[in-house]
N, C-alpha and C. Protein backbone atom coordinates (compact mmCIF):
# COMPACT_ATOMS: atom_id res chain seq x y z
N UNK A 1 18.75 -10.62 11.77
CA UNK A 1 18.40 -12.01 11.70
C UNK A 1 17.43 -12.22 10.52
N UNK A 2 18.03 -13.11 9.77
CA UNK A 2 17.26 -13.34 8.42
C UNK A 2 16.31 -14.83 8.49
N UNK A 3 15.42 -15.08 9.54
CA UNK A 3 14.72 -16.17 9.26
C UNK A 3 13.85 -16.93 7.92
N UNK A 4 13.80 -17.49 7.75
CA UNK A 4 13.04 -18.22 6.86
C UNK A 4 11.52 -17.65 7.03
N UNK A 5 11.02 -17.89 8.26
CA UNK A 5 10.00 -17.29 8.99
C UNK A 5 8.65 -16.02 8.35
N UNK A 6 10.84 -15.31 8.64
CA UNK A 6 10.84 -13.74 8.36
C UNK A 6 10.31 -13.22 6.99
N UNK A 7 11.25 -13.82 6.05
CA UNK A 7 11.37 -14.11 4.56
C UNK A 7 9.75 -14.10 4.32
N UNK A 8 8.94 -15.38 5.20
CA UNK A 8 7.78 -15.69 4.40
C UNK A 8 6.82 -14.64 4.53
N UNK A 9 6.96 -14.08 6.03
CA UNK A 9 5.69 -13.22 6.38
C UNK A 9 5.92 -12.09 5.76
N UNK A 10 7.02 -11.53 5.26
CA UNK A 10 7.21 -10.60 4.20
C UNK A 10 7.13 -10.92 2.89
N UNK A 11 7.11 -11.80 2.05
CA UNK A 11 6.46 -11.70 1.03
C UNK A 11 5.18 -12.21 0.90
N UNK A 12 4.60 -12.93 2.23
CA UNK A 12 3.41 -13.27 1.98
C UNK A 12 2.39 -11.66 2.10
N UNK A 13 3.11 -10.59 2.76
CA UNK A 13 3.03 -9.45 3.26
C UNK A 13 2.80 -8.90 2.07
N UNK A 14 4.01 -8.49 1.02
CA UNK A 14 3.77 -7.72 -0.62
C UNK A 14 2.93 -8.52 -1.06
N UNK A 15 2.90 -9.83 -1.29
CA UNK A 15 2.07 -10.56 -2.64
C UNK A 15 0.54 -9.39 -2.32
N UNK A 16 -0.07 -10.39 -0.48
CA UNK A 16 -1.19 -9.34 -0.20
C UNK A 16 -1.20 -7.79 -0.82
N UNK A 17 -0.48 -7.11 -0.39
CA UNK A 17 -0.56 -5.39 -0.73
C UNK A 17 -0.73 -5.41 -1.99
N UNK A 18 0.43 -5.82 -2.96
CA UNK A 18 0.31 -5.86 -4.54
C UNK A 18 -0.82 -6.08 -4.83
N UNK A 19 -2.11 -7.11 -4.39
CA UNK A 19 -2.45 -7.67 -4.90
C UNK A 19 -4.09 -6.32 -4.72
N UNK A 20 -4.27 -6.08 -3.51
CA UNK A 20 -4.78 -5.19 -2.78
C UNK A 20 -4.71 -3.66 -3.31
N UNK A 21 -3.34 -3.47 -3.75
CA UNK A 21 -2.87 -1.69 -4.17
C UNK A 21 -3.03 -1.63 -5.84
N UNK A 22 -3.19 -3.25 -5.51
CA UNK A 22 -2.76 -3.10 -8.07
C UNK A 22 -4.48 -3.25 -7.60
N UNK A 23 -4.92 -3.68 -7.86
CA UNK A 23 -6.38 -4.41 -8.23
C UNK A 23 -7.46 -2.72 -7.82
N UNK A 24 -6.50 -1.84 -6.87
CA UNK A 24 -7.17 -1.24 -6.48
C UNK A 24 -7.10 0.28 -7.36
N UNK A 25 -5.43 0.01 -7.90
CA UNK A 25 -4.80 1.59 -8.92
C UNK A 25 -5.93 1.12 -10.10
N UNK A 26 -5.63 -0.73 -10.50
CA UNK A 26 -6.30 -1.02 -12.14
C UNK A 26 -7.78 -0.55 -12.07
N UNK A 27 -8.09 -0.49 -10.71
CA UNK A 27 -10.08 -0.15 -11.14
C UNK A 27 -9.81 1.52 -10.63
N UNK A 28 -9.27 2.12 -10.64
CA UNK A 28 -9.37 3.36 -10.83
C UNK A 28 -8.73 4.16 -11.70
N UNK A 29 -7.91 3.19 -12.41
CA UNK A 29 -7.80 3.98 -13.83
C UNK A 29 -8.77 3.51 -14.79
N UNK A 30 -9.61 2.52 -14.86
CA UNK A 30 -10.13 1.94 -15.56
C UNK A 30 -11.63 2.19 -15.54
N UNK A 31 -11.95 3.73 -14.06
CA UNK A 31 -12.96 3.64 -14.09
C UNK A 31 -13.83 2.66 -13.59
N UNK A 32 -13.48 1.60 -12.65
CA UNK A 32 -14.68 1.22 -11.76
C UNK A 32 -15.49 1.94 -11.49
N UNK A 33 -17.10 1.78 -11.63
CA UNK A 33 -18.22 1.76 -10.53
C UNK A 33 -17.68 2.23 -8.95
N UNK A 34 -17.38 0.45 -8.98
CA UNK A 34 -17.64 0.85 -7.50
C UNK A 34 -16.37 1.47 -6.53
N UNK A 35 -15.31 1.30 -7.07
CA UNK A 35 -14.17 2.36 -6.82
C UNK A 35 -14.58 3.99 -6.85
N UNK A 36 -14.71 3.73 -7.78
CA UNK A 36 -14.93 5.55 -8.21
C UNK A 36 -16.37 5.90 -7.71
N UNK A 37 -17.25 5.14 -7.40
CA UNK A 37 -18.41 5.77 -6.59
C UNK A 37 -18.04 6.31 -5.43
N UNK A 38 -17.04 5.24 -4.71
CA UNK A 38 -17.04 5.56 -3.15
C UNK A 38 -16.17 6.75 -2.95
N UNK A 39 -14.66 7.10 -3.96
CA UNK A 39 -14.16 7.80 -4.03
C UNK A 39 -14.17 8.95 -4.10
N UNK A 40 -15.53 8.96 -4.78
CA UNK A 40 -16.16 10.77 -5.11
C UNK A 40 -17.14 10.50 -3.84
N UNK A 41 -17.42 9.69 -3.47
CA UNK A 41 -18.43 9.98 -2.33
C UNK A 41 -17.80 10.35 -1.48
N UNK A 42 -16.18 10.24 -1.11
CA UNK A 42 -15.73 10.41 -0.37
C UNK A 42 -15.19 11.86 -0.21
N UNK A 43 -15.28 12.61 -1.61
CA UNK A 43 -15.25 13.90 -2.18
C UNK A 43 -13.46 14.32 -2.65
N UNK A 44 -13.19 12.96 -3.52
CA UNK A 44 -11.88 13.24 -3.67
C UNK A 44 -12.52 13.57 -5.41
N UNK A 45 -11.88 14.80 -6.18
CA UNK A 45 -12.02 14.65 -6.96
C UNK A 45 -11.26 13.73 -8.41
N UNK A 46 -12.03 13.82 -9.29
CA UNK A 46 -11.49 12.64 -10.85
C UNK A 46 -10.35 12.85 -10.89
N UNK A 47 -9.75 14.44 -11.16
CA UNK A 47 -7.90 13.55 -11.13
C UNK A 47 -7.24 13.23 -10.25
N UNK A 48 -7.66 13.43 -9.02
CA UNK A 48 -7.11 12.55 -8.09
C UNK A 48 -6.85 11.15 -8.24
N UNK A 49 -7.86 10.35 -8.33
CA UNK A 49 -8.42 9.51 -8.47
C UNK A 49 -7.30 8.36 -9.53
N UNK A 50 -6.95 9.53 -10.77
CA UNK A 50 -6.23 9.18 -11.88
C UNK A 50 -5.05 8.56 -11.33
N UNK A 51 -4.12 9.90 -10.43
CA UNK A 51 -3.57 9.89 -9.77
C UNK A 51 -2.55 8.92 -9.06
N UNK A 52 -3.91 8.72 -8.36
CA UNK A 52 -3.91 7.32 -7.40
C UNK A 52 -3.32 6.39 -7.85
N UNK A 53 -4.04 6.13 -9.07
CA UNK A 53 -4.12 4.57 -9.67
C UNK A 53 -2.96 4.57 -10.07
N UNK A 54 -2.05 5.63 -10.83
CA UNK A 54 -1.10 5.57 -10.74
C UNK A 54 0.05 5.22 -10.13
N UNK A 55 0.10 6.13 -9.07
CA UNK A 55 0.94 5.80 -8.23
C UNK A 55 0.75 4.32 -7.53
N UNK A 56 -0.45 3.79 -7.01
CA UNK A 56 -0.28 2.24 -6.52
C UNK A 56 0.30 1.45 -7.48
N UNK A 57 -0.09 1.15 -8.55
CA UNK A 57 0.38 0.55 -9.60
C UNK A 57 2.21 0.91 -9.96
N UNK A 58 2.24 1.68 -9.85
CA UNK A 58 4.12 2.00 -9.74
C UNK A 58 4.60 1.46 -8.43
N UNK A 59 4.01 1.83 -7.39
CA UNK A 59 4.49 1.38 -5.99
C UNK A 59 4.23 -0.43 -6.20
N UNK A 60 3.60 -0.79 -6.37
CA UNK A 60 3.55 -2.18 -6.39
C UNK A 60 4.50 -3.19 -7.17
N UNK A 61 5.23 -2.01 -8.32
CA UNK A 61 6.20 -2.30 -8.97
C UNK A 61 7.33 -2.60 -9.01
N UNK A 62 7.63 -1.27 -7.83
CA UNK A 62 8.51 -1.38 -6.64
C UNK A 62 8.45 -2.11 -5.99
N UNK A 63 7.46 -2.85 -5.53
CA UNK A 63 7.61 -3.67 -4.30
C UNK A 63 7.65 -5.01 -4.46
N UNK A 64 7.48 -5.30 -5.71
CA UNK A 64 7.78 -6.75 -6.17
C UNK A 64 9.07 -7.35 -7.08
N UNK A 65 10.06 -5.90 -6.88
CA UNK A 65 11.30 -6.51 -7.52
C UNK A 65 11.97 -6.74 -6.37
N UNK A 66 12.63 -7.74 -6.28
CA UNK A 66 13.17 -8.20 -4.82
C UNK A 66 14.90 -7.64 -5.14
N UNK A 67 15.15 -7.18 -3.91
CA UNK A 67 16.88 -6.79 -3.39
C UNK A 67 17.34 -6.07 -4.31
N UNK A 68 16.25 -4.68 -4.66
CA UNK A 68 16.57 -3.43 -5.48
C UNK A 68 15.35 -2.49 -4.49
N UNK A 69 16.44 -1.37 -5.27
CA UNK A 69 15.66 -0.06 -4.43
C UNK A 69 15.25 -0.32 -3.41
N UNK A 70 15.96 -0.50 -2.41
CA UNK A 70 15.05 -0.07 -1.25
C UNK A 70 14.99 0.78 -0.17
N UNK A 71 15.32 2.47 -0.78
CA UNK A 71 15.05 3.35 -0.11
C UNK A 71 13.78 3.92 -1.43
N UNK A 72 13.64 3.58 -2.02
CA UNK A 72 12.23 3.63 -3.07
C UNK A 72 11.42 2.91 -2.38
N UNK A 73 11.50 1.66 -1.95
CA UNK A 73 10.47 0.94 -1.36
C UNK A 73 9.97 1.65 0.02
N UNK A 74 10.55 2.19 0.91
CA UNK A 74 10.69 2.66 1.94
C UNK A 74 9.53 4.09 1.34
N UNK A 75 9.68 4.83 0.26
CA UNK A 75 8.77 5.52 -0.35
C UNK A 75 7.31 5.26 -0.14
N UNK A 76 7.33 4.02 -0.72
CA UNK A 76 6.18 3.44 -1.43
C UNK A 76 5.36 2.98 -0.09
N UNK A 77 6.18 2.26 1.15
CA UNK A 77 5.47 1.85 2.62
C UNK A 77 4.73 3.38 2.67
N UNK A 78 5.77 4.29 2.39
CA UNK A 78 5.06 5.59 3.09
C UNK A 78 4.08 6.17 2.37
N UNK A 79 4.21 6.15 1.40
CA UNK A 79 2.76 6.39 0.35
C UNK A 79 1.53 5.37 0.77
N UNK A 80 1.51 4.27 1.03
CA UNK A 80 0.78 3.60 1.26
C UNK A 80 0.13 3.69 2.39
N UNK A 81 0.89 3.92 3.26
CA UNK A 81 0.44 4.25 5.00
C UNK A 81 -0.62 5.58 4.96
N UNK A 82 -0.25 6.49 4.33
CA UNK A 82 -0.64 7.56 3.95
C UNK A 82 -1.49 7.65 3.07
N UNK A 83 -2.23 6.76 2.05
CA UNK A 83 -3.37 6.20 1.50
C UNK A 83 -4.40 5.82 2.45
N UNK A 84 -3.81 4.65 3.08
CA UNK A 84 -4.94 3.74 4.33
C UNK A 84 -5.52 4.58 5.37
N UNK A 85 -4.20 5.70 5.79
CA UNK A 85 -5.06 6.64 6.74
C UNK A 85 -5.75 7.31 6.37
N UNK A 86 -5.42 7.50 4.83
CA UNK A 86 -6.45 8.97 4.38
C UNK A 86 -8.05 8.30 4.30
N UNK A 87 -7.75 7.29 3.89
CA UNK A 87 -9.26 6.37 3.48
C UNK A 87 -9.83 6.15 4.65
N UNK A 88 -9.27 5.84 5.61
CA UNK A 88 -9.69 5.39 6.94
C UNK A 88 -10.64 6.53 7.48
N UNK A 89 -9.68 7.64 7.68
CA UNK A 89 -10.51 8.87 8.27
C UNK A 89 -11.44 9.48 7.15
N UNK A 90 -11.31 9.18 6.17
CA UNK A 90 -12.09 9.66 5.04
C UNK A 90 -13.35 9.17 5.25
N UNK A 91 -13.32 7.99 5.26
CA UNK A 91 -14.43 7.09 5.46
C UNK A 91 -15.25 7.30 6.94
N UNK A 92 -14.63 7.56 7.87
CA UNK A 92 -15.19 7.57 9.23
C UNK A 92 -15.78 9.42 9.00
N UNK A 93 -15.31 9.99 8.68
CA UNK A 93 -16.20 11.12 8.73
C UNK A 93 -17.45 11.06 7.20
N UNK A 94 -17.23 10.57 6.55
CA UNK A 94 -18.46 10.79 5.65
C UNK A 94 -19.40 9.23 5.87
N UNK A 95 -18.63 8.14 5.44
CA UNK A 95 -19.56 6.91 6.16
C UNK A 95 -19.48 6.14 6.99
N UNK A 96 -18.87 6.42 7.94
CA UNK A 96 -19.21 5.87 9.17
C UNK A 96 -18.13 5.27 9.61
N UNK A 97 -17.83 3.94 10.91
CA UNK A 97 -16.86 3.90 11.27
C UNK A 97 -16.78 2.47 10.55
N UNK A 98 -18.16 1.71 10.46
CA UNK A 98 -18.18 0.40 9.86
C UNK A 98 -17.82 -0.01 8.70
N UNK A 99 -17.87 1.27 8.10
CA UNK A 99 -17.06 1.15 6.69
C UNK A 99 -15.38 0.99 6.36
N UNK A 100 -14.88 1.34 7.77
CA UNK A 100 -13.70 1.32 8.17
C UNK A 100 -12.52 -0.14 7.49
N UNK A 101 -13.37 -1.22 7.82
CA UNK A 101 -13.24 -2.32 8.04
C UNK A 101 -11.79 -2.97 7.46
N UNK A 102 -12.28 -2.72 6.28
CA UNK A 102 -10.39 -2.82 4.78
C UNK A 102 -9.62 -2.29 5.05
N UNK A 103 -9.96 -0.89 5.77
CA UNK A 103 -8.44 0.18 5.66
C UNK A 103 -7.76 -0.79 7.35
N UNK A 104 -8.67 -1.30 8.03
CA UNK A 104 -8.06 -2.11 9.69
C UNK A 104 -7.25 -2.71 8.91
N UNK A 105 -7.91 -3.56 8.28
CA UNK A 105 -7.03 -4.91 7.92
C UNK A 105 -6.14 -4.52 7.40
N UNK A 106 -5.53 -3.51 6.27
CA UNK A 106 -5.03 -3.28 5.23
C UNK A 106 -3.64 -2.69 5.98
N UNK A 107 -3.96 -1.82 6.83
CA UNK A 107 -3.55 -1.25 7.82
C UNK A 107 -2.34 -2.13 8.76
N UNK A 108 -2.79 -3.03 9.13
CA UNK A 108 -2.18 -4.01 9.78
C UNK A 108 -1.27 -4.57 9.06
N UNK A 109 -1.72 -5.29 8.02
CA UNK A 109 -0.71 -6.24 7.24
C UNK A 109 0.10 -5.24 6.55
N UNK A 110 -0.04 -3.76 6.36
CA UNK A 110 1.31 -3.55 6.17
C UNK A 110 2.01 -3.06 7.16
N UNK A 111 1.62 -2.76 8.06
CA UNK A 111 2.25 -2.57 9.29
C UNK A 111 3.62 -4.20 9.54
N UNK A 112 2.68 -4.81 9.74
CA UNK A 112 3.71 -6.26 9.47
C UNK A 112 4.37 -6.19 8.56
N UNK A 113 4.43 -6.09 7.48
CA UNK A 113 5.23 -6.28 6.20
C UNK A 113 6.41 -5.25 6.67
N UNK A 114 5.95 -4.03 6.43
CA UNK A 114 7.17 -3.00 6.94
C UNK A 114 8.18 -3.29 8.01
N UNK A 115 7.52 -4.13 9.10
CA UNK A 115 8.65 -4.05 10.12
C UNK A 115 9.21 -5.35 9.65
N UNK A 116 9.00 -6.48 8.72
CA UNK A 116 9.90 -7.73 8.39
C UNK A 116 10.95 -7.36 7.04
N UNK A 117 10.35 -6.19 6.17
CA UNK A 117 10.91 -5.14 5.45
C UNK A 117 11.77 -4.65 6.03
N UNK A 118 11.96 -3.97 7.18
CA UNK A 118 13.11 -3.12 8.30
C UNK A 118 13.74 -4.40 8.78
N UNK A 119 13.43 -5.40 9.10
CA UNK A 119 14.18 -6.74 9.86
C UNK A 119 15.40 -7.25 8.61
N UNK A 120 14.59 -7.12 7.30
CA UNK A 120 15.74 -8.17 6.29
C UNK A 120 16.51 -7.14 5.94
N UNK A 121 15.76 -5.68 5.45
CA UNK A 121 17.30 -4.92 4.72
C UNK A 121 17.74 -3.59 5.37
N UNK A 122 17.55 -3.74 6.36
CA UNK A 122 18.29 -2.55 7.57
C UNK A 122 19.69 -2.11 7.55
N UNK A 123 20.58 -3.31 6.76
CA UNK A 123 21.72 -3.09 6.37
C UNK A 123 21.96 -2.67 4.99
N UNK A 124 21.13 -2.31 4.16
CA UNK A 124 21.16 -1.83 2.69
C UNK A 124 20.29 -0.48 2.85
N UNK A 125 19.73 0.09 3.63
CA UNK A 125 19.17 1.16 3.74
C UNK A 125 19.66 1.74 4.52
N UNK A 126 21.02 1.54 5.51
CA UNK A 126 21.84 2.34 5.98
C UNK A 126 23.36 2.81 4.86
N UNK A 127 23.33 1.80 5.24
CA UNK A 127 24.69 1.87 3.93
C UNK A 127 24.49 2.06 2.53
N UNK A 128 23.38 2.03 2.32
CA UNK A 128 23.27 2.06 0.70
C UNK A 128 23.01 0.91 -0.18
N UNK A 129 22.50 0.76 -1.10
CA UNK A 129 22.34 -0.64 -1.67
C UNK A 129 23.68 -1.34 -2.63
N UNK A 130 23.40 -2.78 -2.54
CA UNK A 130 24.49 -3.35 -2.56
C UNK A 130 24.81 -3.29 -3.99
């Protein structure tokens, strides 16, 4: 079922992430402060870091061309999921649980996005893309 609904809460879903995963790769390649403070505080080291920024910034690339790749996109949910948790628990063992707060939210809305992601192209990621 392809609602209108559906449609919106999923791209209102990427615009968020893109906006969230780019803003977040551009200040860590670029050397933010306050990115890269918390990051090493968190004891990930500098090329990691590089890394990172990379890959969000590609994933977000992915995720804003509409009705392509999307067993790449399906990648990129999973890279991402796998970011938020790392930060999440990252954060709860070195600063605390209150620091938590972004990776909840962040957490959630792609949680939503993914399953309105699985709702519209369930039939192009079985069969293959069109």
């Amino acid at each position: 079922m392809k609602t209108k609904t559906t449609k919106t809460i999923y791209w209102s879903g990427i615009i968020f992430m893109s906006l969230w995963f780019g803003a977040s790769g551009f200040f860590e390649l670029t050397k933010n402060p306050v990115v890269w403070n918390i990051t090493q505080q968190l004891g990930y080291p500098s090329h990691f870091i590089y890394i990172l920024g990379v890959f969000k910034l590609s994933g977000v690339l992915v995720l804003l061309l509409p009705n392509r790749l999307f067993r790449l996109k399906e990648w990129v949910f999973a890279g991402m999921f796998f970011d938020i948790i790392f930060a999440f628990f990252s954060k709860i063992a070195v600063l605390g649980f209150a620091t938590t707060f972004d990776a909840i939210i962040t957490f959630t809305v792609l949680s939503v996005t993914y399953v309105m992601f699985r709702k519209l192209h369930t039939p192009e990621l079985i069969f293959g893309e069109a």
